[in-house]
N, C-alpha and C. Protein backbone atom coordinates (compact mmCIF):
# COMPACT_ATOMS: atom_id res chain seq x y z
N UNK A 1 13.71 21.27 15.52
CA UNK A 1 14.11 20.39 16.59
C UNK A 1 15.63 20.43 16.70
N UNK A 2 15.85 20.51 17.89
CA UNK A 2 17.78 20.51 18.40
C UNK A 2 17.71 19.25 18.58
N UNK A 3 18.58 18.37 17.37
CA UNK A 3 19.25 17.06 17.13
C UNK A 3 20.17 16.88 17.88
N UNK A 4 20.62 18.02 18.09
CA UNK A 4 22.12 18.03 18.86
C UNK A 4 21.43 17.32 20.45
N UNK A 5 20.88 18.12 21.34
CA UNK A 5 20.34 17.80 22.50
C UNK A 5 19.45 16.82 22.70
N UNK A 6 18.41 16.32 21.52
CA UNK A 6 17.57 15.38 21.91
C UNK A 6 18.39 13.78 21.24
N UNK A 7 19.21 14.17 20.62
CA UNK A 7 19.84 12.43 20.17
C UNK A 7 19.24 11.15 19.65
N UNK A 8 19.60 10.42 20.16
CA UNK A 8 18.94 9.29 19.54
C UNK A 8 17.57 8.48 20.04
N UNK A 9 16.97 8.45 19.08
CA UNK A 9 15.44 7.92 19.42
C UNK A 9 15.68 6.56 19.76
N UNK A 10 14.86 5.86 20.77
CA UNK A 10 14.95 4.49 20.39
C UNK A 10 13.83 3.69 19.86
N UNK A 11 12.87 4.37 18.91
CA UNK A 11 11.81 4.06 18.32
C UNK A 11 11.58 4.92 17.47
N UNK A 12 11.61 4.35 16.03
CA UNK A 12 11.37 5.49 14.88
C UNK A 12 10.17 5.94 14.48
N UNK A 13 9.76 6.85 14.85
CA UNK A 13 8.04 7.22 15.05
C UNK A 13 8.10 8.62 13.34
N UNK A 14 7.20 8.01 12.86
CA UNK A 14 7.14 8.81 11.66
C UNK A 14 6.32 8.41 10.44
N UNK A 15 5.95 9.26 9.29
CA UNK A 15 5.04 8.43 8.43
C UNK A 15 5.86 7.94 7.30
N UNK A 16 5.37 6.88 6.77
CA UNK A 16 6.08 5.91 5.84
C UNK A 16 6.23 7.04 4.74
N UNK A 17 7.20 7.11 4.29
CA UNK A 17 7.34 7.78 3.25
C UNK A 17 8.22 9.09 2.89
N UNK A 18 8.02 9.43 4.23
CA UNK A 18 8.89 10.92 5.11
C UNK A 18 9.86 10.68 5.17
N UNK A 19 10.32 9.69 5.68
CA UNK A 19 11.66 9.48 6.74
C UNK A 19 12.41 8.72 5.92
N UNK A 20 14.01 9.63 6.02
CA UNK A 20 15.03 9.75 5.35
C UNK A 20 15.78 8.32 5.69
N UNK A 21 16.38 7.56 4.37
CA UNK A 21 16.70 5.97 4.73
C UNK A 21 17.45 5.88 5.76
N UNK A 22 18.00 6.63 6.34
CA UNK A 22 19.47 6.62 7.68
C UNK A 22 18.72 6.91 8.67
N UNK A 23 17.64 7.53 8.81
CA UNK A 23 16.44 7.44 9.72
C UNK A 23 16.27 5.40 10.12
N UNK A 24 15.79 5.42 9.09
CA UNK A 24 15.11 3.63 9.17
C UNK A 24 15.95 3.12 9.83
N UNK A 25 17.83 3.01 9.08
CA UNK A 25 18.28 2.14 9.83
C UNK A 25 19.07 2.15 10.54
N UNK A 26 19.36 3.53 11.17
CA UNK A 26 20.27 4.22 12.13
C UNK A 26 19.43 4.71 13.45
N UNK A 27 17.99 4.85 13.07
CA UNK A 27 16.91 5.49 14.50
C UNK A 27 17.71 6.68 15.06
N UNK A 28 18.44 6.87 14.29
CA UNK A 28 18.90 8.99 14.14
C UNK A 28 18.49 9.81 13.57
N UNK A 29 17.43 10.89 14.00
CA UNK A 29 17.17 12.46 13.16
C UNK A 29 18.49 12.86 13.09
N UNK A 30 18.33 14.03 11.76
CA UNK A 30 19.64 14.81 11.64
C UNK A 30 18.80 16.00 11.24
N UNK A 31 19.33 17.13 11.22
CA UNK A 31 18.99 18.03 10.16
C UNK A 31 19.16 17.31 8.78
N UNK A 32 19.95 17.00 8.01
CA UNK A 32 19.89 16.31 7.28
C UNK A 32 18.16 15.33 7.09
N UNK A 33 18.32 14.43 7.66
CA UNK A 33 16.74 13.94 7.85
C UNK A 33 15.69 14.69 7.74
N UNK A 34 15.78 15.82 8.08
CA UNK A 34 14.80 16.88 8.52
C UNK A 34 14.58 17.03 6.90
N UNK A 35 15.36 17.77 6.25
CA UNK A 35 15.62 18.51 5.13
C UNK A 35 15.27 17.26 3.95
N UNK A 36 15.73 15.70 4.34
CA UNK A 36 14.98 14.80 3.12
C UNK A 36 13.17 14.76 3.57
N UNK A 37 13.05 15.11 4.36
CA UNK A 37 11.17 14.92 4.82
C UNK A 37 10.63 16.42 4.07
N UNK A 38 11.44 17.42 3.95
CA UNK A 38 11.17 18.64 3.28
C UNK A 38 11.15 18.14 2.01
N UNK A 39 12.19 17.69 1.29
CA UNK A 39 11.60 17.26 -0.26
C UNK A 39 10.83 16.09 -0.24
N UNK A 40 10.19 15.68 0.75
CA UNK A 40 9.12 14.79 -0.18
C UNK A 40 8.14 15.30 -0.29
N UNK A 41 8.07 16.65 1.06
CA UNK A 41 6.79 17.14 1.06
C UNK A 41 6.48 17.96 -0.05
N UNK A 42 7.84 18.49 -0.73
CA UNK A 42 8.10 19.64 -1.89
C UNK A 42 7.42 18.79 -3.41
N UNK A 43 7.80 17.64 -3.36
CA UNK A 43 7.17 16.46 -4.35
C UNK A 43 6.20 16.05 -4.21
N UNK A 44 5.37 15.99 -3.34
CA UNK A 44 3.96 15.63 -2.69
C UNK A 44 3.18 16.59 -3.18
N UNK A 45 3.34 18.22 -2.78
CA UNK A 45 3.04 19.57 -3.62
C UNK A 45 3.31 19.61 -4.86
N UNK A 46 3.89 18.83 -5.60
CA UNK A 46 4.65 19.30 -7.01
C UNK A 46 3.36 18.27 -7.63
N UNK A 47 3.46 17.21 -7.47
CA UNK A 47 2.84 16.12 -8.24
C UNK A 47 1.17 15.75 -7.46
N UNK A 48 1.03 16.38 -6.62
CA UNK A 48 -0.84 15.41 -6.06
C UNK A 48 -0.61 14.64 -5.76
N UNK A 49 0.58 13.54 -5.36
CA UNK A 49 0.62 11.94 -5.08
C UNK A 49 0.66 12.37 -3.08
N UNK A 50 1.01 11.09 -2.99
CA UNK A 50 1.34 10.71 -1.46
C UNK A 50 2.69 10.06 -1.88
N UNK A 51 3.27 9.76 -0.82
CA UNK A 51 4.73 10.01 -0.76
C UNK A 51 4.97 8.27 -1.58
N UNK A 52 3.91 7.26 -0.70
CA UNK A 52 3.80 5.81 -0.93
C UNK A 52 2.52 5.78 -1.45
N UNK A 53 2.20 4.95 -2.18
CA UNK A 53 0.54 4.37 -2.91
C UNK A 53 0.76 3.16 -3.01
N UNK A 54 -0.30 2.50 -2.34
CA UNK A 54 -0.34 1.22 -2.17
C UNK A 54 -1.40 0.95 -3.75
N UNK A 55 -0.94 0.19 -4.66
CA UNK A 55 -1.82 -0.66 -5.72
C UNK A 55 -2.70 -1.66 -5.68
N UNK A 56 -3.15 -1.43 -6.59
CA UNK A 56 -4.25 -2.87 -6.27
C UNK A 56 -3.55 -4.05 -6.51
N UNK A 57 -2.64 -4.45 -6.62
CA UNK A 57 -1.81 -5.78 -6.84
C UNK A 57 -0.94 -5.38 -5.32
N UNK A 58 -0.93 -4.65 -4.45
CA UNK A 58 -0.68 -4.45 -2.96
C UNK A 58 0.65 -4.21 -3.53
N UNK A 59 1.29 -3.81 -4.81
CA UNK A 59 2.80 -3.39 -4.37
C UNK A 59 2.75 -1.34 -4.15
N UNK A 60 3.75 -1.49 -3.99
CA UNK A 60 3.66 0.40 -3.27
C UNK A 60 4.66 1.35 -4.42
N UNK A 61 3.98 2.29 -4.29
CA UNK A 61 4.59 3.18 -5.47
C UNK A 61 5.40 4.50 -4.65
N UNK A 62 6.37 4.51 -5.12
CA UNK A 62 7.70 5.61 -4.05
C UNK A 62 7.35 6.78 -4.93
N UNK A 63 7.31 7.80 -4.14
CA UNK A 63 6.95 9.20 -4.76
C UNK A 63 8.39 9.69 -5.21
N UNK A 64 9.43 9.12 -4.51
CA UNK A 64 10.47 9.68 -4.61
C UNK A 64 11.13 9.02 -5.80
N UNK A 65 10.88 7.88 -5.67
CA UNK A 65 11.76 6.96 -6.74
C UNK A 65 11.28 7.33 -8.17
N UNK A 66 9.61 7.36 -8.29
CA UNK A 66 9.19 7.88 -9.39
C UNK A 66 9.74 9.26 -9.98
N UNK A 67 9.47 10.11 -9.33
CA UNK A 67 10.06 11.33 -9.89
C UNK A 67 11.82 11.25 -10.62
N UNK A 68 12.53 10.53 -9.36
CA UNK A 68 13.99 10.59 -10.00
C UNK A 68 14.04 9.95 -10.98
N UNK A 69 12.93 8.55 -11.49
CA UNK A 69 13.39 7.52 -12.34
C UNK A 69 12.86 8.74 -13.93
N UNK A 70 11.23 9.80 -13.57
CA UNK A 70 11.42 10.45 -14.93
C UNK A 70 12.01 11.60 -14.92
N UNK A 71 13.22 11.92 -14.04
CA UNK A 71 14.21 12.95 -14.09
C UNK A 71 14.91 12.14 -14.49
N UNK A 72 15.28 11.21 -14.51
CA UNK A 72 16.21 10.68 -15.25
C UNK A 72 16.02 10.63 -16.37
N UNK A 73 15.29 10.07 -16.94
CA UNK A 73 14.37 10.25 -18.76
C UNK A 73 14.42 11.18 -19.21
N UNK A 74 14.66 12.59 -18.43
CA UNK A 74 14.44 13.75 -18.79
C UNK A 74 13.03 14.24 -19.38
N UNK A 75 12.01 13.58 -17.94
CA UNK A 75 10.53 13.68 -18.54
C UNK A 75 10.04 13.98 -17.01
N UNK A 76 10.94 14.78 -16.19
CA UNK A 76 10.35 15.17 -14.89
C UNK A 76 8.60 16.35 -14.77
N UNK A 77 8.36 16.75 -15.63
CA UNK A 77 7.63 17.55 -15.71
C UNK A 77 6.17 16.60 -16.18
N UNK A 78 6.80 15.44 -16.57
CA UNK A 78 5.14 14.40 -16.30
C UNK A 78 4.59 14.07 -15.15
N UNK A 79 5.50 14.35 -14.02
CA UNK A 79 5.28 13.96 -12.53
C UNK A 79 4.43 15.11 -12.19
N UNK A 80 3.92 16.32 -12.58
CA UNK A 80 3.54 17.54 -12.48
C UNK A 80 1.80 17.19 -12.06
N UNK A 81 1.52 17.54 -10.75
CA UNK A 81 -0.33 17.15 -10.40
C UNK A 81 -0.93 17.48 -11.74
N UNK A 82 -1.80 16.59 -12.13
CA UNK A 82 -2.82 16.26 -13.81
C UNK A 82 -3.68 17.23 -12.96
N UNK A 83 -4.52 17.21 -11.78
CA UNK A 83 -4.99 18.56 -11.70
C UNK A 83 -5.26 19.87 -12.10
N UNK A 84 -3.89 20.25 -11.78
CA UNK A 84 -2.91 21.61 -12.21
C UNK A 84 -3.93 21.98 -13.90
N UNK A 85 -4.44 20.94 -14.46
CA UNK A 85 -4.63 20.95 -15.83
C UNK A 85 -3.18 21.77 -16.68
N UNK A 86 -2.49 22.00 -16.47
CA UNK A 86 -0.89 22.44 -17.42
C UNK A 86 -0.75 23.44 -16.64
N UNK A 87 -1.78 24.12 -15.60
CA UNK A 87 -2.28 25.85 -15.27
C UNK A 87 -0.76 26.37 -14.32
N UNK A 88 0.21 26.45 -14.52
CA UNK A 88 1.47 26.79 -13.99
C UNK A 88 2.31 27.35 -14.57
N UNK A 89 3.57 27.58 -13.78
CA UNK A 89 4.80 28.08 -14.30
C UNK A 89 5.51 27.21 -14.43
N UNK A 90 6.12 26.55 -15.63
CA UNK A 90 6.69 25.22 -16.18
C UNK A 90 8.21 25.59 -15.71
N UNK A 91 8.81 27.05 -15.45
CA UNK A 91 9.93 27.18 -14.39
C UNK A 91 9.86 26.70 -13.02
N UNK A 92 8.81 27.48 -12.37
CA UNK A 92 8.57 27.14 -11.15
C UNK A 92 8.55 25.77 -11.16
N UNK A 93 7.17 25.00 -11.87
CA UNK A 93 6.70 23.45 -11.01
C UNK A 93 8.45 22.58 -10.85
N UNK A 94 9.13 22.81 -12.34
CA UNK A 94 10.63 21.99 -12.63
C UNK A 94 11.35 22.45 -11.29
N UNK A 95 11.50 24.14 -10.92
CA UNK A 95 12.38 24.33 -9.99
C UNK A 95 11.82 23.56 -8.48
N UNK A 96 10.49 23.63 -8.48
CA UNK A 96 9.88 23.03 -7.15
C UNK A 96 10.43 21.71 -7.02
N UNK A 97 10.21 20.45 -8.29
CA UNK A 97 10.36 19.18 -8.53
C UNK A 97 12.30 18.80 -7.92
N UNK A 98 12.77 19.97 -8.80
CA UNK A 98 14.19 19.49 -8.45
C UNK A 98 14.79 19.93 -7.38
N UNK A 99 14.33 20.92 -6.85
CA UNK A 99 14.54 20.63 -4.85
C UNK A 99 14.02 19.67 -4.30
N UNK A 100 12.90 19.45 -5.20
CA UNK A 100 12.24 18.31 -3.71
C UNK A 100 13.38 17.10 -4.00
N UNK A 101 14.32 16.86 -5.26
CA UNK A 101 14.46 15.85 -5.57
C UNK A 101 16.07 15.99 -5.22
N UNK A 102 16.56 17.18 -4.71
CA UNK A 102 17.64 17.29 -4.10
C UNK A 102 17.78 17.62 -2.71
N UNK A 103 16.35 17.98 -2.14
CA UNK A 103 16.73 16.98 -0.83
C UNK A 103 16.76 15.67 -0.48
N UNK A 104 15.64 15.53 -1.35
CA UNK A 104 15.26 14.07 -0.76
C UNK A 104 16.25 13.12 -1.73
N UNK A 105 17.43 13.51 -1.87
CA UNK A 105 18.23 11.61 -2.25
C UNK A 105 18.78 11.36 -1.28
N UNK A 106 19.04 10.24 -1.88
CA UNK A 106 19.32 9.36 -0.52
C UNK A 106 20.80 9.30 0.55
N UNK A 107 21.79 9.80 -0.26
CA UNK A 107 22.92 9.90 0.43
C UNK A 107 22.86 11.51 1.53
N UNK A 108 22.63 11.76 2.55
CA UNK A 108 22.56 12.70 3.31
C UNK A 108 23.60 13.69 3.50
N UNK A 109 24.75 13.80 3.10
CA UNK A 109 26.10 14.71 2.70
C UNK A 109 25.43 15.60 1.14
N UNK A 110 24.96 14.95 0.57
CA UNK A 110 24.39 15.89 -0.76
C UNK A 110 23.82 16.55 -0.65
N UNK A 111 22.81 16.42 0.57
CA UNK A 111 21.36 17.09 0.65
C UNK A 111 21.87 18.61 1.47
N UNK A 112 21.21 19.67 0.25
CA UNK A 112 21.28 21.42 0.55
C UNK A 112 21.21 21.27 2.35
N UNK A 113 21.34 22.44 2.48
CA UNK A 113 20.81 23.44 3.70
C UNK A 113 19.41 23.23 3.19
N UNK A 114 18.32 23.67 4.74
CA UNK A 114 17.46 24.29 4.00
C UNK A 114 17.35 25.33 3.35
N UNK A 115 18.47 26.61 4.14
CA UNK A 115 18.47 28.13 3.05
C UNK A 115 19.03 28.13 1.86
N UNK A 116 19.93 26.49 1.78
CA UNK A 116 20.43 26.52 0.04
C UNK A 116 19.16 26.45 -0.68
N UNK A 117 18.17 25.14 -0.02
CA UNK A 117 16.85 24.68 -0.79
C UNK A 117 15.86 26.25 -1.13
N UNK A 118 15.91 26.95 -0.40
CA UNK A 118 14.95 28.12 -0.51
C UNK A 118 15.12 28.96 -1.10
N UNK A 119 16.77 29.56 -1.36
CA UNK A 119 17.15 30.17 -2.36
C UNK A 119 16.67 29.93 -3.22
N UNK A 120 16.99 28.75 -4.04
CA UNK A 120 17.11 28.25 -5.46
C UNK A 120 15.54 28.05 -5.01
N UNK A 121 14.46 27.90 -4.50
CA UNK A 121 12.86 28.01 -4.81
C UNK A 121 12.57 29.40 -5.72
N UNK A 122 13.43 30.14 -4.52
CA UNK A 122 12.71 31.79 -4.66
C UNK A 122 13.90 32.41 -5.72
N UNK A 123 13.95 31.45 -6.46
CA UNK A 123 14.81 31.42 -8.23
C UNK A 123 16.42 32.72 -7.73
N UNK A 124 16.66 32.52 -6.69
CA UNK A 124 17.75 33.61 -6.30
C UNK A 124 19.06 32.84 -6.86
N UNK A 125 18.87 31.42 -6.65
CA UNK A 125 20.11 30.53 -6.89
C UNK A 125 19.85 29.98 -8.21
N UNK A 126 20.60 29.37 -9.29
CA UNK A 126 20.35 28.00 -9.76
C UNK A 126 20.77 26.89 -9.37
N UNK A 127 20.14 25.95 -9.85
CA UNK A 127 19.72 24.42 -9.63
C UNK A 127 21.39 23.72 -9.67
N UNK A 128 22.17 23.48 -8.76
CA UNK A 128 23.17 22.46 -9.11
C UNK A 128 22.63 21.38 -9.75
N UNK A 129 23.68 20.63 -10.27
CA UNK A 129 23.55 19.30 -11.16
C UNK A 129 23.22 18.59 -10.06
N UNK A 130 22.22 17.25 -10.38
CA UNK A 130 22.11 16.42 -9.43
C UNK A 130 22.84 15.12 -10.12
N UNK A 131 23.45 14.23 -8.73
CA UNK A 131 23.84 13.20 -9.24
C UNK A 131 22.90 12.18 -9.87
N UNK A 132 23.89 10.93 -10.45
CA UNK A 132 23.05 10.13 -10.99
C UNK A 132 22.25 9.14 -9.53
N UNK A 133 21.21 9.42 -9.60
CA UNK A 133 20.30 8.46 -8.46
C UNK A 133 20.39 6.92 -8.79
N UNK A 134 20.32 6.63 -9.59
CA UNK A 134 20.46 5.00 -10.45
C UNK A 134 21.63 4.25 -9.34
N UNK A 135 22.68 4.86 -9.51
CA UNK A 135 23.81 4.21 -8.65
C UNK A 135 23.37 4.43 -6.79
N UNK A 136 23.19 5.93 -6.19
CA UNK A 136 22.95 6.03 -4.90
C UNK A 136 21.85 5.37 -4.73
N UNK A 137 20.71 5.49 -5.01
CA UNK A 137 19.43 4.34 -4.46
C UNK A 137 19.68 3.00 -4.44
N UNK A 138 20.44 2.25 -5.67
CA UNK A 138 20.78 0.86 -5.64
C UNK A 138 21.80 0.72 -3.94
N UNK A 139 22.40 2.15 -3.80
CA UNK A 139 23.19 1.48 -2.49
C UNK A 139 22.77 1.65 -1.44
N UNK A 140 21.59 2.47 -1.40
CA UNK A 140 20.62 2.91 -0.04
C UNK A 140 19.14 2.94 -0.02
N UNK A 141 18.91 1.14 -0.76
CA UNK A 141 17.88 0.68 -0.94
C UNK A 141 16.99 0.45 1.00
N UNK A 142 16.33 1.12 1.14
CA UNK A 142 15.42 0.33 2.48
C UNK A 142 14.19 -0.21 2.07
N UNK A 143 13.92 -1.03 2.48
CA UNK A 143 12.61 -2.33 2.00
C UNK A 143 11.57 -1.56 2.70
N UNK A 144 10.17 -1.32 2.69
CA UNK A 144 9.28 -0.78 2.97
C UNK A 144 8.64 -1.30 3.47
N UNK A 145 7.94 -1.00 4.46
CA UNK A 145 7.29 -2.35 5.65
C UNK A 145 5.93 -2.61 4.71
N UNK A 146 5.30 -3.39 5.21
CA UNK A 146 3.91 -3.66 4.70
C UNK A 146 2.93 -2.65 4.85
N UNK A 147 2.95 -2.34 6.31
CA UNK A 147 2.54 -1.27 6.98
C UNK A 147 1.85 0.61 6.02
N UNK A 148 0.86 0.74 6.18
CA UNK A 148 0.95 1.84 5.17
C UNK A 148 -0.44 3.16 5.56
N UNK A 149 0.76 4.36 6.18
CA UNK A 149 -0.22 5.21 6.72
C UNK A 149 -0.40 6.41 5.63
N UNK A 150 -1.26 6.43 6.10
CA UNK A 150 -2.14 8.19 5.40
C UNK A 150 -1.26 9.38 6.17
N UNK A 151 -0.69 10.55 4.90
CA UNK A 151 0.00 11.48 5.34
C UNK A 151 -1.26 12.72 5.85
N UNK A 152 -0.90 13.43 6.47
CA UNK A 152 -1.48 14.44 6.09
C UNK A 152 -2.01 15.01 4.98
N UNK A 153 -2.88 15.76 3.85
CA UNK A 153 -3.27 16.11 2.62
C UNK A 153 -2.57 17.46 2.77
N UNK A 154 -2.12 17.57 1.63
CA UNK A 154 -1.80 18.98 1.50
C UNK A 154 -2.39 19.69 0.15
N UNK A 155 -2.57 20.64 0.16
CA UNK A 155 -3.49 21.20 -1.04
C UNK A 155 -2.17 21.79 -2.26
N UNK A 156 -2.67 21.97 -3.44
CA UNK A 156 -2.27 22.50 -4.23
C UNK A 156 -1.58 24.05 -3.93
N UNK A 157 -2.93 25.01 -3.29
CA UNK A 157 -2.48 26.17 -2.91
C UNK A 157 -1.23 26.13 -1.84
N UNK A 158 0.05 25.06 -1.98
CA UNK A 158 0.88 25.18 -0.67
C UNK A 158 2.20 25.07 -2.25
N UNK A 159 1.87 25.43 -3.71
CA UNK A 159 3.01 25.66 -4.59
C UNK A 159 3.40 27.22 -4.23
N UNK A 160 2.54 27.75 -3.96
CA UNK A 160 2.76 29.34 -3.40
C UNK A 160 3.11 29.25 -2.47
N UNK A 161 3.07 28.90 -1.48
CA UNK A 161 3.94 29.03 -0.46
C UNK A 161 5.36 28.10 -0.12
N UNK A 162 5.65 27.45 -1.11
CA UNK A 162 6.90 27.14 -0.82
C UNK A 162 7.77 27.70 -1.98
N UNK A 163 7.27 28.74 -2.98
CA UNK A 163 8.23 29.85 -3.24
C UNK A 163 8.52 31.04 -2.78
């Protein structure tokens, strides 16, 4: 989509979970935007989740927040689909996990190109350091509506195709 020519929406039409926080409260696509909806989908593929999961105590579980909180632990590779049964490349699933997790933070100046993100898939690049998320999420917290849609499913067989 040309951001440049189509501008500003005046209704943010999109699925909970996708859309990049400056989306929510700016009702502006960017490329940028574009490229945080690419890593959730890259984390969505990495782990079997949906982006949001609503609990049985009705609070909602962030696909995104989870992953960074056990990249932070330095236990990102527990986020890995239980599916999978271990059956992977423990390079690949990590390199998949930490694109998805460097597009999708939250400050939009950080976030790759997509041809930076694809490089470093198709292992041509390595992985820059990512910042600490702990501090940027506390400052680009968006509250999550009640509201809670079903993404599209995407299958397992889509780890091959996003290397």
């Amino acid at each position: 989509m040309d951001h440049e020519v189509c501008g500003q929406t005046t209704v943010i039409a999109g699925t909970l979970g996708y859309l990049a926080p400056e989306c929510v409260t700016s009702g502006r696509a960017s490329k940028e935007s574009d490229v945080y909806s690419f890593g959730v989908v890259l984390l969505e593929i990495a782990c079997g989740r949906k982006p949001v999961e609503v609990m049985e105590d009705e609070s909602m579980v962030k696909l995104v927040e989870w992953v960074w909180e056990l990249h932070r632990n330095g236990r990102i590779l527990e986020a890995a689909d239980k599916k999978l049964r271990l059956e992977y490349d423990v390079r690949e699933m990590e390199c998949l996990m930490m694109v998805g997790l460097w597009c999708a933070q939250p400050d939009p100046n950080l976030r790759p190109s997509i041809r930076q993100a694809m490089r470093v898939l198709n292992l041509e690049e390595e992985m820059p350091d990512l910042p600490n998320m702990t501090v940027l999420m506390a400052m680009n917290q968006v509250p999550l509506q009640a509201a809670h849609s079903n993404p599209p499913s995407v299958t397992n067989s889509c780890l091959y195709m996003a290397r």
